[in-house]
C-alpha atoms as a PDB file:
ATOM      1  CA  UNK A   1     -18.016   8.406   2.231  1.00  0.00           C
ATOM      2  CA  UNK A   2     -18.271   5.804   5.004  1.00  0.00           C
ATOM      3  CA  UNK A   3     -15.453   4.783   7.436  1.00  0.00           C
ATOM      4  CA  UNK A   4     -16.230   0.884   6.470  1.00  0.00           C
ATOM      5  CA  UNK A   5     -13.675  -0.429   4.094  1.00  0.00           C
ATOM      6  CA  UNK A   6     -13.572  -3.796   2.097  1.00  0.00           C
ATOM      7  CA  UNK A   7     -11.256  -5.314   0.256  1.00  0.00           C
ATOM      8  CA  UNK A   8      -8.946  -8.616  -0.949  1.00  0.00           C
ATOM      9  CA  UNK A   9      -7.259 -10.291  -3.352  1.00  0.00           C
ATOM     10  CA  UNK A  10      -8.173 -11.006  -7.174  1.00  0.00           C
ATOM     11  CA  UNK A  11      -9.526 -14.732  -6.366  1.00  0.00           C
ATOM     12  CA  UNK A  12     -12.069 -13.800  -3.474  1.00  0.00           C
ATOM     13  CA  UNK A  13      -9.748 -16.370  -0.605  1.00  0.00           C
ATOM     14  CA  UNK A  14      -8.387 -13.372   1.672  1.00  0.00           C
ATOM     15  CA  UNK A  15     -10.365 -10.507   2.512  1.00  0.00           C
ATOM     16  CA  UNK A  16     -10.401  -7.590   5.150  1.00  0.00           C
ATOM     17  CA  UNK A  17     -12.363  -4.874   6.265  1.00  0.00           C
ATOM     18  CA  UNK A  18     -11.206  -1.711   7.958  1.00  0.00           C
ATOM     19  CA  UNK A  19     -13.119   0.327  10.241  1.00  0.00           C
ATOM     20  CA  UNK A  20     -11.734   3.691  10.003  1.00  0.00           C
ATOM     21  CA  UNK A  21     -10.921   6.766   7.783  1.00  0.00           C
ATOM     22  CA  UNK A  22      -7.544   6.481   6.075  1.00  0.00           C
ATOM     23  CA  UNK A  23      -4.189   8.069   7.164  1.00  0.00           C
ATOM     24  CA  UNK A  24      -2.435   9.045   4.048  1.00  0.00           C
ATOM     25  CA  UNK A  25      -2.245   7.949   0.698  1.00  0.00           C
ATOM     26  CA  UNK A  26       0.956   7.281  -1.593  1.00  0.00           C
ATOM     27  CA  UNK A  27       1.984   6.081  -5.198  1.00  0.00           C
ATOM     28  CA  UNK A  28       5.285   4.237  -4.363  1.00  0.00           C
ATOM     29  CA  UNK A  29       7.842   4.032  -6.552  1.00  0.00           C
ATOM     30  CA  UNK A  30      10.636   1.655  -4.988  1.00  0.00           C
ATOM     31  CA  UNK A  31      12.165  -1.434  -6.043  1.00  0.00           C
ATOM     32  CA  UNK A  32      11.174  -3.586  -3.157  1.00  0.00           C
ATOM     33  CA  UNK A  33       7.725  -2.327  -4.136  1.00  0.00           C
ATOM     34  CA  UNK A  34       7.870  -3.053  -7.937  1.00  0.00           C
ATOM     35  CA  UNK A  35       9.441  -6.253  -7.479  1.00  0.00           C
ATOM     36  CA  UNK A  36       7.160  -7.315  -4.913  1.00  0.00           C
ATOM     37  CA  UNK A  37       3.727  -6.639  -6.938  1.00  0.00           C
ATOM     38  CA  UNK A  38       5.027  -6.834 -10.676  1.00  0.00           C
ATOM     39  CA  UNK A  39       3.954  -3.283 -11.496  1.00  0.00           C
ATOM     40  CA  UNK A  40       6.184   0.182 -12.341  1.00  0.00           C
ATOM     41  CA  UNK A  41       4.416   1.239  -8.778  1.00  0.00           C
ATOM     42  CA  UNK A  42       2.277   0.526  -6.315  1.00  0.00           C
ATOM     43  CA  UNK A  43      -1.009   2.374  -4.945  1.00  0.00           C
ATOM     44  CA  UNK A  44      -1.243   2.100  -1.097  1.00  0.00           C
ATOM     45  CA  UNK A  45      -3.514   3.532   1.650  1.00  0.00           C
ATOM     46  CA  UNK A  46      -2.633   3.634   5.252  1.00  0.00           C
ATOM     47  CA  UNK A  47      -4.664   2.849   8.180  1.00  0.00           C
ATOM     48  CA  UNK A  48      -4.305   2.292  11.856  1.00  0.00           C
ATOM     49  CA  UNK A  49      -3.781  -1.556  12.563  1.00  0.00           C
ATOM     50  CA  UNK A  50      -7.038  -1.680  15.178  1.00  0.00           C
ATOM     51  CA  UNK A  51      -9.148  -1.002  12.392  1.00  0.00           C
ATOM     52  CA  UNK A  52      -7.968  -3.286   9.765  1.00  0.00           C
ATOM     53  CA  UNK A  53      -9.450  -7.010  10.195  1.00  0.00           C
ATOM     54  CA  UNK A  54      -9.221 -10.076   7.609  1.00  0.00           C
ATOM     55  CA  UNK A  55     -12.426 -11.417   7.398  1.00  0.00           C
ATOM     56  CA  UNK A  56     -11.627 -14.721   5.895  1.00  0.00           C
ATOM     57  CA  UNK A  57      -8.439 -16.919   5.967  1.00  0.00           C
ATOM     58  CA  UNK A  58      -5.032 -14.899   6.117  1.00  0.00           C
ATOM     59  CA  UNK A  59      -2.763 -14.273   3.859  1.00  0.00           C
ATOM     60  CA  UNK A  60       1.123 -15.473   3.642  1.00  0.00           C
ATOM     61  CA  UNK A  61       3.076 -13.390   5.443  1.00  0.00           C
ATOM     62  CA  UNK A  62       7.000 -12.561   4.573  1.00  0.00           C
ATOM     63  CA  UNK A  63       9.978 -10.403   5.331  1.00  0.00           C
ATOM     64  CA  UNK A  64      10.955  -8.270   2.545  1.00  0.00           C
ATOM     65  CA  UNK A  65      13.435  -6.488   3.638  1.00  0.00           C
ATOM     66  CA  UNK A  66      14.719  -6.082   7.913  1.00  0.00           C
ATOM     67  CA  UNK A  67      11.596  -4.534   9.678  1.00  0.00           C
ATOM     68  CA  UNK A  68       9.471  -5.099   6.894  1.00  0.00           C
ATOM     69  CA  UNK A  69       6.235  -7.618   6.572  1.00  0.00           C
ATOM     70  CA  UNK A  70       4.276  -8.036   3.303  1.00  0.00           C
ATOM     71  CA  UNK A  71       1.430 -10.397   2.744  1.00  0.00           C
ATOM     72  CA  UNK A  72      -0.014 -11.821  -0.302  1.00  0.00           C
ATOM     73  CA  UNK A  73      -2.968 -14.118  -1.150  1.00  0.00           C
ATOM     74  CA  UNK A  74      -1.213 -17.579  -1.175  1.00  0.00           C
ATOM     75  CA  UNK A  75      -3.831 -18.468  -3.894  1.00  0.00           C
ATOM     76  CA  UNK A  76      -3.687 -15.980  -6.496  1.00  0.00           C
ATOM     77  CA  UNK A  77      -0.901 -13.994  -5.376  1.00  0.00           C
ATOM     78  CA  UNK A  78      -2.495 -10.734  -5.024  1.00  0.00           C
ATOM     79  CA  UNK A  79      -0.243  -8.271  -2.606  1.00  0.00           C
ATOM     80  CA  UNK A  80      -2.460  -7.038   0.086  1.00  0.00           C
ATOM     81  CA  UNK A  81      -0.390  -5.665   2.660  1.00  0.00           C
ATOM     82  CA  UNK A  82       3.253  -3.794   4.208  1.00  0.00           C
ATOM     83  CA  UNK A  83       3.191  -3.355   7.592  1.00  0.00           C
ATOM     84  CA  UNK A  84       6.928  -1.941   9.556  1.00  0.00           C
ATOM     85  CA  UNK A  85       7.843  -3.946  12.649  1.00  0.00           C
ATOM     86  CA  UNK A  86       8.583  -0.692  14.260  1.00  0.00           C
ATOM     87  CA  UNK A  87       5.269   1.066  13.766  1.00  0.00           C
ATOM     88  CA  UNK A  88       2.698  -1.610  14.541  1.00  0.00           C
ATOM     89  CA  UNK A  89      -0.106   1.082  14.383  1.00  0.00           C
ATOM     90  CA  UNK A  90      -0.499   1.741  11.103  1.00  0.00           C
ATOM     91  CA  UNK A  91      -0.864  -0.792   7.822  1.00  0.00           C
ATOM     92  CA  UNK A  92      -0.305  -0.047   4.337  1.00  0.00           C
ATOM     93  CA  UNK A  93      -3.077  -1.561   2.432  1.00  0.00           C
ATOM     94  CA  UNK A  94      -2.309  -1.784  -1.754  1.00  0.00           C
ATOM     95  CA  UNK A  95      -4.592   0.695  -3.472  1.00  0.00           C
ATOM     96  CA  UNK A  96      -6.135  -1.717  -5.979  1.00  0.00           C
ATOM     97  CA  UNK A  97      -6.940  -4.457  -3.763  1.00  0.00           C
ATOM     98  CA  UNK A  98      -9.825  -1.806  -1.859  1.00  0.00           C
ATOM     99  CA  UNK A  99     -13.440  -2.115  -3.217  1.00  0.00           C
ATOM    100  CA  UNK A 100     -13.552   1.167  -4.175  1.00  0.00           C
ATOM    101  CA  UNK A 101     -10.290   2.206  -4.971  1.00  0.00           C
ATOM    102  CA  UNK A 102     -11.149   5.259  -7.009  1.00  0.00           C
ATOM    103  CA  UNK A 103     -12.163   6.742  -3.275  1.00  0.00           C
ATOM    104  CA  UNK A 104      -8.305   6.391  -2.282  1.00  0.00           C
ATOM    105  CA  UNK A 105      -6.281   8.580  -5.146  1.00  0.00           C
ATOM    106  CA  UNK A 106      -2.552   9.021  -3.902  1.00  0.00           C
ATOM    107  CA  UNK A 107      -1.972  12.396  -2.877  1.00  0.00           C
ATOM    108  CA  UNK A 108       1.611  11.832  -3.186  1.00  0.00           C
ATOM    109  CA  UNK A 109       4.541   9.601  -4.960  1.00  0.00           C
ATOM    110  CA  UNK A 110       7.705   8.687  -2.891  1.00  0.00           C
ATOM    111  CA  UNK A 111      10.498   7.235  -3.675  1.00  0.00           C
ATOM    112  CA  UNK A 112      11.043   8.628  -6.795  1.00  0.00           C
ATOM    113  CA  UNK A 113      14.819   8.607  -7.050  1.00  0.00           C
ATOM    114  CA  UNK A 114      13.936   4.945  -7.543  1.00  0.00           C
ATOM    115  CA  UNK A 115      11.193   5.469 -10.229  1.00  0.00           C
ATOM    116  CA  UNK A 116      11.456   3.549 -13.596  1.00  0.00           C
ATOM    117  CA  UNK A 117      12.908   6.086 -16.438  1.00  0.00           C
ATOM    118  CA  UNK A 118       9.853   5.536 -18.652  1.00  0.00           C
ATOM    119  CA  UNK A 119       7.243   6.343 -15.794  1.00  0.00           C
ATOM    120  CA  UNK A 120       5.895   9.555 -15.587  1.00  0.00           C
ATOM    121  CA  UNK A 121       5.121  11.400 -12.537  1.00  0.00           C
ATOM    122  CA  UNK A 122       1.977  12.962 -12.104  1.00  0.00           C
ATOM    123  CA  UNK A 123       2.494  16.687 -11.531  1.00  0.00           C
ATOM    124  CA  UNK A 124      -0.662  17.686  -9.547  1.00  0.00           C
ATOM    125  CA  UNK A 125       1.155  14.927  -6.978  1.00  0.00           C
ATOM    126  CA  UNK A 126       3.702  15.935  -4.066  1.00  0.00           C
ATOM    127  CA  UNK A 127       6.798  13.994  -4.737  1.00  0.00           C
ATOM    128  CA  UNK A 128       9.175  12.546  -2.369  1.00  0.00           C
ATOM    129  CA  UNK A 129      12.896  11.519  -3.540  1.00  0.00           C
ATOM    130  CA  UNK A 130      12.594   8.754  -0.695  1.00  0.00           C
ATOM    131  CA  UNK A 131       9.545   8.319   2.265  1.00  0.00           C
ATOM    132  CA  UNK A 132       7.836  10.935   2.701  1.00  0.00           C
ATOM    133  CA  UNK A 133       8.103  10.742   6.702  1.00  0.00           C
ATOM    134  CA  UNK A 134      11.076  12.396   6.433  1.00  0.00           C
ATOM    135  CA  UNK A 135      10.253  15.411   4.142  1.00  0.00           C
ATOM    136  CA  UNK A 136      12.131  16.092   1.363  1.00  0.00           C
ATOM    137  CA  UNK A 137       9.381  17.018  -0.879  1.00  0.00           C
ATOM    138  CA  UNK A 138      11.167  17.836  -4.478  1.00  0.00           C
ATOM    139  CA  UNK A 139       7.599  19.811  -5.884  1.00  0.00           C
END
């Protein structure tokens, strides 16, 4: 699989490429997540920040919660990205916005102590009650 990454939202107006293999990858589960994208959960792939680029016009930008930077296509709407003000390295990118997202299948879900009642986890995953940064795996 090659190390060059496209993506961007549903109407074509934002898009990115990354340069780079991917640092983990996570089904999320949390309310600032669902709300954000409409969805039970949300598919995202992380990647350091020097290797993600947009190569078109950028996105909207907000804060979603203190520390915390989402983007969206200002067109269609289409989340693209979360990005912590205190690690500036590394930039979630949603799952389903990739090219090829069947290459990026979580290996984990966090935030599960969040999760919708009627969602079911999937039990091959590692699950997290909260991030998984700070362990807590529950499987």
């Amino acid at each position: 699989m090659s190390n060059v990454v496209e993506g961007g939202c549903l109407c074509g107006a934002v898009r990115y490429r990354v340069n780079g293999g991917s640092l983990a990858r996570a089904l999320c589960h949390c309310r600032t997540c669902r709300l954000a994208s409409g969805a039970p959960s949300v598919g995202w792939v992380v990647f350091r920040s020097s290797d993600f680029a947009l190569t078109s016009e950028p996105p909207i930008s907000f804060q979603s919660s203190p520390g915390v930077i989402r983007t969206f296509c200002g067109k269609c709407g289409t989340p693209l990205t979360y990005q912590r003000t205190a690690k500036p390295d590394t930039i979630d990118v949603t799952t389903v916005s990739l090219a090829h997202p069947d290459d990026f299948a979580p290996t984990k879900e966090i935030w599960i102590e969040e999760k919708l009642a009627w969602e079911s986890l999937n039990p091959a995953l590692e699950h997290y009650p909260r991030s998984s940064s700070g362990g807590g795996n529950v499987s």
